[in-house]
PDB file of N, CA and C in Angstrom:
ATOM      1  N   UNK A   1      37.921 -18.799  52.242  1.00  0.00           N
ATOM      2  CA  UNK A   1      38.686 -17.583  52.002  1.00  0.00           C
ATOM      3  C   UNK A   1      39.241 -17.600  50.583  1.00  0.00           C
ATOM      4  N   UNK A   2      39.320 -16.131  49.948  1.00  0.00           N
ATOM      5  CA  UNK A   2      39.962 -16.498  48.987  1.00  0.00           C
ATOM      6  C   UNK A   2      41.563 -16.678  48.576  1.00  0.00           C
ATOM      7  N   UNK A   3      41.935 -16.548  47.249  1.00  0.00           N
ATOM      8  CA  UNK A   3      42.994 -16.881  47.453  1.00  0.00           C
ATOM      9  C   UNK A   3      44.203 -15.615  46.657  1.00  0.00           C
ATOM     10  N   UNK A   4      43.661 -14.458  46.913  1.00  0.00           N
ATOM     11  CA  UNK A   4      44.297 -13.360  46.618  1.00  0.00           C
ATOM     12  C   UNK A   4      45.166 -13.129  47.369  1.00  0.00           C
ATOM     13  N   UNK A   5      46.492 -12.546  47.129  1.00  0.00           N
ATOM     14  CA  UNK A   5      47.520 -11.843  48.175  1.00  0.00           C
ATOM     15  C   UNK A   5      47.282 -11.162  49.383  1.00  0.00           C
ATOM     16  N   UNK A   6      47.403 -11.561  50.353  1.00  0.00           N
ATOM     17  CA  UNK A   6      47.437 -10.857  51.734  1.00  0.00           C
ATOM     18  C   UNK A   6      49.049 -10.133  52.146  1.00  0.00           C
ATOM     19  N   UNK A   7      48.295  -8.509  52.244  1.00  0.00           N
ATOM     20  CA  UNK A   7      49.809  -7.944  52.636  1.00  0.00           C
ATOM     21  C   UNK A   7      50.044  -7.611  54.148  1.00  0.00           C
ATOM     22  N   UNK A   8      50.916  -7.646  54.764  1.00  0.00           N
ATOM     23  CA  UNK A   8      51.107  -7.261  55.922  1.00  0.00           C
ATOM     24  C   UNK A   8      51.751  -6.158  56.184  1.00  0.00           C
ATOM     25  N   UNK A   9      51.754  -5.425  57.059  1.00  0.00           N
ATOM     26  CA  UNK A   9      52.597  -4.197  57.414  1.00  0.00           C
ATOM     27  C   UNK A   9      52.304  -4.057  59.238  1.00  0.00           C
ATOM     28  N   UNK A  10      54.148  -4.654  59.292  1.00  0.00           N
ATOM     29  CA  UNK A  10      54.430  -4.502  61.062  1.00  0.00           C
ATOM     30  C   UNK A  10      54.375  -3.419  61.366  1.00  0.00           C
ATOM     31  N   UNK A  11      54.343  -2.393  62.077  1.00  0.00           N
ATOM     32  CA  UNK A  11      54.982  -0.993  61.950  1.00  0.00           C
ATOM     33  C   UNK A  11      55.371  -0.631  64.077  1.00  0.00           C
ATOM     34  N   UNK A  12      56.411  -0.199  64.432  1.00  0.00           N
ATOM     35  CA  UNK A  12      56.474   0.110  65.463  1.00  0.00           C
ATOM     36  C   UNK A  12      55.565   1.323  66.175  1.00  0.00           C
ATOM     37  N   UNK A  13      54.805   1.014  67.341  1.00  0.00           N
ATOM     38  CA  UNK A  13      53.756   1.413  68.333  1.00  0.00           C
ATOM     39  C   UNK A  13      54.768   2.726  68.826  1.00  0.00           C
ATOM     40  N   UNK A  14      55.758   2.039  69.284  1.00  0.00           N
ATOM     41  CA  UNK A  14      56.678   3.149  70.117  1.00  0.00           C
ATOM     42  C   UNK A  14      57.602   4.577  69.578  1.00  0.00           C
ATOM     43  N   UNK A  15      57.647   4.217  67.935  1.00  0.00           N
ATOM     44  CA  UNK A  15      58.160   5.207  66.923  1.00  0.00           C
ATOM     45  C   UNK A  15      56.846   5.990  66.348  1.00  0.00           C
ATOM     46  N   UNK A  16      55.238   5.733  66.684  1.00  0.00           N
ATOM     47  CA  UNK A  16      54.523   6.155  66.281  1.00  0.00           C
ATOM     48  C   UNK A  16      54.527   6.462  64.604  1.00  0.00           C
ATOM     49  N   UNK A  17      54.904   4.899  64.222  1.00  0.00           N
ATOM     50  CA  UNK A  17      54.579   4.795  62.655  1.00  0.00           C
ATOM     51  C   UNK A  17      53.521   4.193  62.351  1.00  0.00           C
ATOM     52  N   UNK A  18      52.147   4.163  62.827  1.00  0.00           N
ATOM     53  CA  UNK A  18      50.952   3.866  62.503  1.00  0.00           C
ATOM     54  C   UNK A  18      50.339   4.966  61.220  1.00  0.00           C
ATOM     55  N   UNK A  19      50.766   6.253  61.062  1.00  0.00           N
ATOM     56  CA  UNK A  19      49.665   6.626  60.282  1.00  0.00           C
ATOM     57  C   UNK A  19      50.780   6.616  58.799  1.00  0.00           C
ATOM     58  N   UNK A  20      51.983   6.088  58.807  1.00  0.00           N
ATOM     59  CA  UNK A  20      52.899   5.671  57.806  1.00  0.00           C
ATOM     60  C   UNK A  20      52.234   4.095  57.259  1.00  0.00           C
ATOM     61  N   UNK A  21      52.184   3.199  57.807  1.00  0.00           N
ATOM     62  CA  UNK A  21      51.832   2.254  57.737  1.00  0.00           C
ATOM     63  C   UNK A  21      50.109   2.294  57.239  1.00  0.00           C
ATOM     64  N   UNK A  22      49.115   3.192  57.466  1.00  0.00           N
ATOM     65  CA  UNK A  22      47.812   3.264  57.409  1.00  0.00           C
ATOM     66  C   UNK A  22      48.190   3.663  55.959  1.00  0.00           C
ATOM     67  N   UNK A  23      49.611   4.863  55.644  1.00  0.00           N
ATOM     68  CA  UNK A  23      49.023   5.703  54.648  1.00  0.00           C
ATOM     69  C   UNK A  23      49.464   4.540  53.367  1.00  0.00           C
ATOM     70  N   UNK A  24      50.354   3.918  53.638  1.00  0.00           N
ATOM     71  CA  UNK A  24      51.115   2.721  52.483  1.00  0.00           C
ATOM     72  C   UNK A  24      50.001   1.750  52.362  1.00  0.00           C
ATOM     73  N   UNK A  25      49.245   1.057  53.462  1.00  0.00           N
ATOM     74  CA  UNK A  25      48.198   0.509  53.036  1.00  0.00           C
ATOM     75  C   UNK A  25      46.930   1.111  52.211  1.00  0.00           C
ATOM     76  N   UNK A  26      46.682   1.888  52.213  1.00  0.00           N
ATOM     77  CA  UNK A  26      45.674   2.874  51.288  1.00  0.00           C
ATOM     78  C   UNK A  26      46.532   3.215  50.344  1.00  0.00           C
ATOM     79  N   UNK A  27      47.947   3.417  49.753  1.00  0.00           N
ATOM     80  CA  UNK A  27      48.430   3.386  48.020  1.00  0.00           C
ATOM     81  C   UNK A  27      48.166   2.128  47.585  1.00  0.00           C
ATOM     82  N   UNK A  28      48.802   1.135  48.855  1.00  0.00           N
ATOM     83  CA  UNK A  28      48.682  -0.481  47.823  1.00  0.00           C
ATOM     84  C   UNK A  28      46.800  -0.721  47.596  1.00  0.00           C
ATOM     85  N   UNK A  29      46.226  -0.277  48.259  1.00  0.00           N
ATOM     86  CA  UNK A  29      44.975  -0.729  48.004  1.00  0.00           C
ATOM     87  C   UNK A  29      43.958   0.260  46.522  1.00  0.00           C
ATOM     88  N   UNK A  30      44.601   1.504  46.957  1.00  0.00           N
ATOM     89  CA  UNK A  30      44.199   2.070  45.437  1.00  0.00           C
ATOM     90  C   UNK A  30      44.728   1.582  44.531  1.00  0.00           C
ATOM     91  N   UNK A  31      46.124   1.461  44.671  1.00  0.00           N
ATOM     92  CA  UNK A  31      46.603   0.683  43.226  1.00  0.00           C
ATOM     93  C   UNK A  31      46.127  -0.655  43.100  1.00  0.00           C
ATOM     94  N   UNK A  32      46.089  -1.127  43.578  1.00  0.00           N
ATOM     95  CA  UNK A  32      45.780  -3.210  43.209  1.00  0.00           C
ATOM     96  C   UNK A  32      44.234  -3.096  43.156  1.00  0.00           C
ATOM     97  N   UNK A  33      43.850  -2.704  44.193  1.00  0.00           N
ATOM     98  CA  UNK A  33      42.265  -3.271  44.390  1.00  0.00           C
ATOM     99  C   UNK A  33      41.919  -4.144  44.773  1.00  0.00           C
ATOM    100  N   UNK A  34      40.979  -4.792  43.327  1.00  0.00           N
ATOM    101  CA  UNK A  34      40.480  -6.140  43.446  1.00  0.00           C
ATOM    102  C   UNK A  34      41.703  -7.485  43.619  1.00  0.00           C
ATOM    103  N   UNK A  35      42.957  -6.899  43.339  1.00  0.00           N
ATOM    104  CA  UNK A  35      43.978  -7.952  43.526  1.00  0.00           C
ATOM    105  C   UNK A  35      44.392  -8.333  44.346  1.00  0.00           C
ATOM    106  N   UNK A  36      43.750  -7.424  46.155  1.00  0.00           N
ATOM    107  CA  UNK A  36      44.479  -8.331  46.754  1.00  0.00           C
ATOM    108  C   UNK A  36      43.555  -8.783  47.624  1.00  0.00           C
ATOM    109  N   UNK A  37      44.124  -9.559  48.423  1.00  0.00           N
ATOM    110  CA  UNK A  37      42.409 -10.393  49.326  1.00  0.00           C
ATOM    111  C   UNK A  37      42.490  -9.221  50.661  1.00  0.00           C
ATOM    112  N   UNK A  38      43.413  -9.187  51.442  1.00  0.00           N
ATOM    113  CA  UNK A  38      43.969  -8.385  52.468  1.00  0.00           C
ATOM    114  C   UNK A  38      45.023  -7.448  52.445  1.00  0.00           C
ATOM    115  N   UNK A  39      44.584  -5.679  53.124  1.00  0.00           N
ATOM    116  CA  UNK A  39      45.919  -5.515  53.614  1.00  0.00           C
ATOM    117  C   UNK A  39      46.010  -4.818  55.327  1.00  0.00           C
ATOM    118  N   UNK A  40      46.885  -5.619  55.666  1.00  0.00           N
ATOM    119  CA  UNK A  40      46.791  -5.731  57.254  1.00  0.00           C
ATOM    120  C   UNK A  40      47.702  -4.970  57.957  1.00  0.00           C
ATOM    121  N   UNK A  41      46.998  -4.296  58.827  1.00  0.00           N
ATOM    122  CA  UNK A  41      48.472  -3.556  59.711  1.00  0.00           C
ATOM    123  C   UNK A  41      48.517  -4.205  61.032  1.00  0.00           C
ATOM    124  N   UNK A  42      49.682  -4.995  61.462  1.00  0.00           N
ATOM    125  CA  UNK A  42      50.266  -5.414  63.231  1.00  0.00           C
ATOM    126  C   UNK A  42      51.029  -4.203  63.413  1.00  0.00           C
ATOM    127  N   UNK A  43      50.423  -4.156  64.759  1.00  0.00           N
ATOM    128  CA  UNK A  43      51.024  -3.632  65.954  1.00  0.00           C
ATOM    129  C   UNK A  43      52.441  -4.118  66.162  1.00  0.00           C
ATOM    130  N   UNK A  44      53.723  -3.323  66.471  1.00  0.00           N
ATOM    131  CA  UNK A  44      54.591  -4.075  67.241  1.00  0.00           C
ATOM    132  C   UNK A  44      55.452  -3.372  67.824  1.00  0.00           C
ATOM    133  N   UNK A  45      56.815  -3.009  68.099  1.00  0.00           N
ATOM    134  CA  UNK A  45      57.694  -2.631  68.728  1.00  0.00           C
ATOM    135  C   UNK A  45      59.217  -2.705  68.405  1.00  0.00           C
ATOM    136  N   UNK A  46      60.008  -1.980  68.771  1.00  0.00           N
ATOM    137  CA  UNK A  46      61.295  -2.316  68.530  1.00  0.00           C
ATOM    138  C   UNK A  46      61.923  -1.621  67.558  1.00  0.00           C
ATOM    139  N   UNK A  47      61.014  -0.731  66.686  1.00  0.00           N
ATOM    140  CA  UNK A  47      61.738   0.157  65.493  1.00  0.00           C
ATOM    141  C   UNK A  47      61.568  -0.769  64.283  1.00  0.00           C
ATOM    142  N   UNK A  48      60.841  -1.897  64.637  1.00  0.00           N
ATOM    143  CA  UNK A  48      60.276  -2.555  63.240  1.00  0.00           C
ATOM    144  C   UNK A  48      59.229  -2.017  62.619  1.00  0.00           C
ATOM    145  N   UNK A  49      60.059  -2.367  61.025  1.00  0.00           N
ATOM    146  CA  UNK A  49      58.439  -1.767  60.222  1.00  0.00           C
ATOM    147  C   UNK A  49      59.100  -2.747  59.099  1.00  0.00           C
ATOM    148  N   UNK A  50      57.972  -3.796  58.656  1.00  0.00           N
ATOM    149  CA  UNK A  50      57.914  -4.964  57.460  1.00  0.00           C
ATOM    150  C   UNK A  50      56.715  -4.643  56.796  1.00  0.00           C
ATOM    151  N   UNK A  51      57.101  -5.318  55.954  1.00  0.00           N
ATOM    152  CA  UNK A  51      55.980  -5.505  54.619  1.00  0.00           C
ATOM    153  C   UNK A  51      56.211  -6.556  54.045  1.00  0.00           C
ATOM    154  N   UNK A  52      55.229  -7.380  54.149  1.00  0.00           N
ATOM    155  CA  UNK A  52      55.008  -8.856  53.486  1.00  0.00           C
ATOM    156  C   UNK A  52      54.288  -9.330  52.550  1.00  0.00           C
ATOM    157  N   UNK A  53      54.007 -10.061  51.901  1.00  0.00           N
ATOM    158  CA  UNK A  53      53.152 -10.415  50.691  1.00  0.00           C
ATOM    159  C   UNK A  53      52.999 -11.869  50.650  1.00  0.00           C
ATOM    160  N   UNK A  54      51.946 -12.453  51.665  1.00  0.00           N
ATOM    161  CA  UNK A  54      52.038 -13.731  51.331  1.00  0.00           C
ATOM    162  C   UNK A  54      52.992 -14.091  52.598  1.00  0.00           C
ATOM    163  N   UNK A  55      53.207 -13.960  53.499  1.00  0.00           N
ATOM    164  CA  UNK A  55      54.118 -14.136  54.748  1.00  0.00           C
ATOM    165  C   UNK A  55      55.894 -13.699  54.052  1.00  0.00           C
ATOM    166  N   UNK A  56      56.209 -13.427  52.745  1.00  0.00           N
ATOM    167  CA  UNK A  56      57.562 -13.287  52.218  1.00  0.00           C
ATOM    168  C   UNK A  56      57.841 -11.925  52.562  1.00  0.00           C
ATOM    169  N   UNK A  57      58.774 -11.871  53.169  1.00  0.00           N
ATOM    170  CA  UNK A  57      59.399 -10.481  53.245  1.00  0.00           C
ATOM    171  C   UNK A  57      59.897  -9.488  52.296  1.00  0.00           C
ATOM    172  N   UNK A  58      59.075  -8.618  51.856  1.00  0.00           N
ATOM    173  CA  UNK A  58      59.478  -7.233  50.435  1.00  0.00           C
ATOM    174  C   UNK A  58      60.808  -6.126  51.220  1.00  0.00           C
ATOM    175  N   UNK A  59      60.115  -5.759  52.090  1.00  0.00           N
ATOM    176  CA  UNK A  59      60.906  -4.625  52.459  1.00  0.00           C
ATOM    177  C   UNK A  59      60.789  -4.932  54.545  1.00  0.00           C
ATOM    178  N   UNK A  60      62.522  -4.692  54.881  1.00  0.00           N
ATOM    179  CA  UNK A  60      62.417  -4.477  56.199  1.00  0.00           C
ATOM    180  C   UNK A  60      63.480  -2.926  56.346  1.00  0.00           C
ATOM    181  N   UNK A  61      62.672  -1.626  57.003  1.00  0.00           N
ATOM    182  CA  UNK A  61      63.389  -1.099  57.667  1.00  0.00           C
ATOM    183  C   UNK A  61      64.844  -1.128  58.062  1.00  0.00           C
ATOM    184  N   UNK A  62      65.772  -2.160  59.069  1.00  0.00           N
ATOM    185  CA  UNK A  62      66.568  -1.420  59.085  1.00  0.00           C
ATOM    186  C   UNK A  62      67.617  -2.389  57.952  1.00  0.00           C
ATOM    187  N   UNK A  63      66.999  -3.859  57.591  1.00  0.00           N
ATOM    188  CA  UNK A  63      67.411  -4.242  56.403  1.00  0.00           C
ATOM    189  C   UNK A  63      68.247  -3.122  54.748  1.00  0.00           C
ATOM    190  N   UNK A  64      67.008  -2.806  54.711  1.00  0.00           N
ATOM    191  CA  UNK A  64      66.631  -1.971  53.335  1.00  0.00           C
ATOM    192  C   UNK A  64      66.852  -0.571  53.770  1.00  0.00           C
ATOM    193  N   UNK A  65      67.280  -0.140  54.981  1.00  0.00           N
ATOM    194  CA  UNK A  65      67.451   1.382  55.062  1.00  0.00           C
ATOM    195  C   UNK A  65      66.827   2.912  55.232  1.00  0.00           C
ATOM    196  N   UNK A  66      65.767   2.305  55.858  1.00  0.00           N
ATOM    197  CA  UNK A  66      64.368   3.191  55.865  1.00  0.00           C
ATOM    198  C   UNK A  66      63.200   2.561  55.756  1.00  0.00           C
ATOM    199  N   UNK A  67      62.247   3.474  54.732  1.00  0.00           N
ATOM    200  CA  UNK A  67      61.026   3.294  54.576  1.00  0.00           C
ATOM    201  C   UNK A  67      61.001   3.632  53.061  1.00  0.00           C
ATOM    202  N   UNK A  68      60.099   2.250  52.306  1.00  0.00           N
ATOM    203  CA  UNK A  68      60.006   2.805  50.643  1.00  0.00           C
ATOM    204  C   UNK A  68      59.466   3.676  50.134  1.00  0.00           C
ATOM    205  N   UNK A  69      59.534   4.084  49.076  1.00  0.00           N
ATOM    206  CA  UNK A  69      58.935   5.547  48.846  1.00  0.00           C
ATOM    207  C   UNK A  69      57.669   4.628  48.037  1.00  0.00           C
ATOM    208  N   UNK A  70      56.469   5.260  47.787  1.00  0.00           N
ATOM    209  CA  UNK A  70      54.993   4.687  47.046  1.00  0.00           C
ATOM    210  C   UNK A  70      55.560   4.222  45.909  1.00  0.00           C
ATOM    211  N   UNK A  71      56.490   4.379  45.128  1.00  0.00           N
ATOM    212  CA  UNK A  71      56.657   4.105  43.486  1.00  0.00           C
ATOM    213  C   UNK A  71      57.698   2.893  43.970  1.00  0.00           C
ATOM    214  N   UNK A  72      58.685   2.773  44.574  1.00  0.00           N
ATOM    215  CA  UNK A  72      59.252   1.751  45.194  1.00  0.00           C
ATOM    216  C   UNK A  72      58.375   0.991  45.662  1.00  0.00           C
ATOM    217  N   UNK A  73      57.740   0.996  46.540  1.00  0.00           N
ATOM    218  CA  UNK A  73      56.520  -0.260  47.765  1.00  0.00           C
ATOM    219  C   UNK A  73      55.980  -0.653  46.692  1.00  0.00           C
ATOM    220  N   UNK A  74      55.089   0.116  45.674  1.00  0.00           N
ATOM    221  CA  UNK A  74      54.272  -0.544  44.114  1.00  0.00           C
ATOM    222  C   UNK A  74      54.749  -1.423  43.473  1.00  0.00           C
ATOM    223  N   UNK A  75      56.339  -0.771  42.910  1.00  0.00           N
ATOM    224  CA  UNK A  75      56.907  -1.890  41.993  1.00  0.00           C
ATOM    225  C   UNK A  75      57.706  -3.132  42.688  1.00  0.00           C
ATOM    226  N   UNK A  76      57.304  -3.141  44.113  1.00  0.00           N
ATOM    227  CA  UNK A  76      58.158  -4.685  44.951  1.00  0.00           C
ATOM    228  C   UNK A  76      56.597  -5.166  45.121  1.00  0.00           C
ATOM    229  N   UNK A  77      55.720  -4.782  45.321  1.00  0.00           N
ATOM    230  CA  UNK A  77      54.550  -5.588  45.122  1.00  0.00           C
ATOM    231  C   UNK A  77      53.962  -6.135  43.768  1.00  0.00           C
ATOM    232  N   UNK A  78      53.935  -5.174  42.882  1.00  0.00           N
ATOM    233  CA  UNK A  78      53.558  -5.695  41.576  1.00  0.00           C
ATOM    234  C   UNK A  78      54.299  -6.962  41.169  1.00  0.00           C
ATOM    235  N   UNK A  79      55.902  -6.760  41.574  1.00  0.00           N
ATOM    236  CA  UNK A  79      57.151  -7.951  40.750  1.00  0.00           C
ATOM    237  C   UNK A  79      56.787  -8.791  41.712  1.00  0.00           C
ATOM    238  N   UNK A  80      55.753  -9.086  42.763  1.00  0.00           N
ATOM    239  CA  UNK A  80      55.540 -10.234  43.538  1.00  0.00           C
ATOM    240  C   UNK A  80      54.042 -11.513  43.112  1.00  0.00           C
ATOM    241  N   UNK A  81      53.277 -10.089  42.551  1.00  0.00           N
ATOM    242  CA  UNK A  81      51.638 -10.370  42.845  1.00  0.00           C
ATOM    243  C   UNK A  81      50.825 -10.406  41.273  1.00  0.00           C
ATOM    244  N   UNK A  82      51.479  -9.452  40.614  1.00  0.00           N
ATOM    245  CA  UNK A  82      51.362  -9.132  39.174  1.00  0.00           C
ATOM    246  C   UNK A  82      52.482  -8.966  38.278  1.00  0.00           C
ATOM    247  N   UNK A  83      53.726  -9.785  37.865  1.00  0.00           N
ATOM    248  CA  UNK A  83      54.831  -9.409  37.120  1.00  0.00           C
ATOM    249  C   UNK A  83      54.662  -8.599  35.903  1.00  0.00           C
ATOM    250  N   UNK A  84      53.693  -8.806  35.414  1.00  0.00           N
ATOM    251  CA  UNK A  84      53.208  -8.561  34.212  1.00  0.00           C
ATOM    252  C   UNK A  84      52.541  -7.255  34.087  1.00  0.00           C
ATOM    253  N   UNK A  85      51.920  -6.922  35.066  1.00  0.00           N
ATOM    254  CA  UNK A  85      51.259  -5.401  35.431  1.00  0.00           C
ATOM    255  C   UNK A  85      52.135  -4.269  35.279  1.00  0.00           C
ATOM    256  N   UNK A  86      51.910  -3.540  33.913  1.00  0.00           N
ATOM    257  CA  UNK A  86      52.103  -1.527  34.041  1.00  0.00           C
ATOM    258  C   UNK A  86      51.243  -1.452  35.018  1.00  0.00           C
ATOM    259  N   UNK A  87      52.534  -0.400  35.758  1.00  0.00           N
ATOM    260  CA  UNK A  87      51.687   0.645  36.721  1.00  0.00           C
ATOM    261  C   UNK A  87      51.723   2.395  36.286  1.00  0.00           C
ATOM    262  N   UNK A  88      51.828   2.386  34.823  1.00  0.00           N
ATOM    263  CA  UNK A  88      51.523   3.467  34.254  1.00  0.00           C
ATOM    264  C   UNK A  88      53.024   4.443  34.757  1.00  0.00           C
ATOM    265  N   UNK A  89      52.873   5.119  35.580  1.00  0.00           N
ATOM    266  CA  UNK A  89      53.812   6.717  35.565  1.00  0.00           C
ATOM    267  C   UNK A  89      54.418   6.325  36.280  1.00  0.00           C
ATOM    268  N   UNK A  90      54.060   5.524  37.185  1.00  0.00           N
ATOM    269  CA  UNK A  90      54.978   4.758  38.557  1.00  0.00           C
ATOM    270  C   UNK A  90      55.926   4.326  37.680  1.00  0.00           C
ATOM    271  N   UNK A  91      55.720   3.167  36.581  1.00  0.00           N
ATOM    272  CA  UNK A  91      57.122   2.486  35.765  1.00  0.00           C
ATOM    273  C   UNK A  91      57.986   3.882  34.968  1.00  0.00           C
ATOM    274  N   UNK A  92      57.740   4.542  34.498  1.00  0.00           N
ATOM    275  CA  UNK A  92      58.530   5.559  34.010  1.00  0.00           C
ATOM    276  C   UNK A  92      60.115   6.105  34.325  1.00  0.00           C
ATOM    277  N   UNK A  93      60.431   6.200  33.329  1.00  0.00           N
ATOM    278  CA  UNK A  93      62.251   6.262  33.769  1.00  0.00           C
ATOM    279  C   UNK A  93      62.652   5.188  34.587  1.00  0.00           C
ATOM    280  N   UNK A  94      61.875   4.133  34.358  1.00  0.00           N
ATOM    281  CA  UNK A  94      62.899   3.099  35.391  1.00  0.00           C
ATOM    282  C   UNK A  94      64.087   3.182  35.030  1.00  0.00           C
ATOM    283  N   UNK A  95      64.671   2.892  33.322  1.00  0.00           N
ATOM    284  CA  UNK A  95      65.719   3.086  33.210  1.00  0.00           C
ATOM    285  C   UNK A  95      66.753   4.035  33.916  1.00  0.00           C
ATOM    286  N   UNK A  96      66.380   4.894  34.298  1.00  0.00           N
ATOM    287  CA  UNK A  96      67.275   5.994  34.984  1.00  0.00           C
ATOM    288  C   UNK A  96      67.438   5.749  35.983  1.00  0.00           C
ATOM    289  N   UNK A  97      68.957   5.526  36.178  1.00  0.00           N
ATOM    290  CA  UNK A  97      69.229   5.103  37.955  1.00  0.00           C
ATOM    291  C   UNK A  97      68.942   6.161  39.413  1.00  0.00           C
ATOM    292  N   UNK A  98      68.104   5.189  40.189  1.00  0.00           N
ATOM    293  CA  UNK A  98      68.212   6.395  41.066  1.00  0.00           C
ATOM    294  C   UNK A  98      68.728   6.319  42.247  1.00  0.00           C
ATOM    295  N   UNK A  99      68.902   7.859  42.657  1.00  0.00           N
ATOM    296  CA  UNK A  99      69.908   8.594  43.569  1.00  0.00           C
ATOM    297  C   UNK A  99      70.021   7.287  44.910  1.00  0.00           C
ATOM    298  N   UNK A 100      71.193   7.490  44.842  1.00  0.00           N
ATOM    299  CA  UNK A 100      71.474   7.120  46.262  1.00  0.00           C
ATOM    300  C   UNK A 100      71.466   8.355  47.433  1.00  0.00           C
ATOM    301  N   UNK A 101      71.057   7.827  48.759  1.00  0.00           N
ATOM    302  CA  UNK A 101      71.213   8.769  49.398  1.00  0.00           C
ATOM    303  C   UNK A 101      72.218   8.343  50.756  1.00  0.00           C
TER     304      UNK A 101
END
């Protein structure tokens, strides 16, 4: 096997967040590509929804307060997998703080 990043994404069966979880795996995979070896969706329950990189936990639901938005999920994967990687329009205005909600 190789030895590229494997991502995971738990997503709850019973909240019917499968096609959330399908749609975040198809941004990380357009954006990275060839960078990562896997990206995996589990089944699970309970109102969980994770995202992992390498078994390390990026983002948990009720941790983190939701669900990340694509320009968020990008730049917690990139600062994991690629530090060094522009992601072009995604990095833009980082400087500018954003909204709390």
């Amino acid at each position: 096997m190789n030895d590229k990043p494997r991502i995971t994404i738990l997503y709850c069966t019973q909240c019917n967040w499968l096609l959330r979880a399908g749609w975040m795996a198809q941004e990380l995979l357009q954006t990275f590509g060839d960078s990562l070896g896997e990206v995996a969706l589990l089944p699970g329950t309970g109102g969980n929804f994770e995202i992992r990189v390498d078994g390390a936990l990026i983002w948990e639901r009720k941790r983190d307060g939701g669900f990340p938005g694509p320009k968020e999920l990008k730049q917690k994967v990139r600062d994991v997998i690629e530090p060094e990687r522009d992601l072009g329009h995604v990095d833009r205005h980082a400087s500018a703080p954003e909204k709390e909600d």
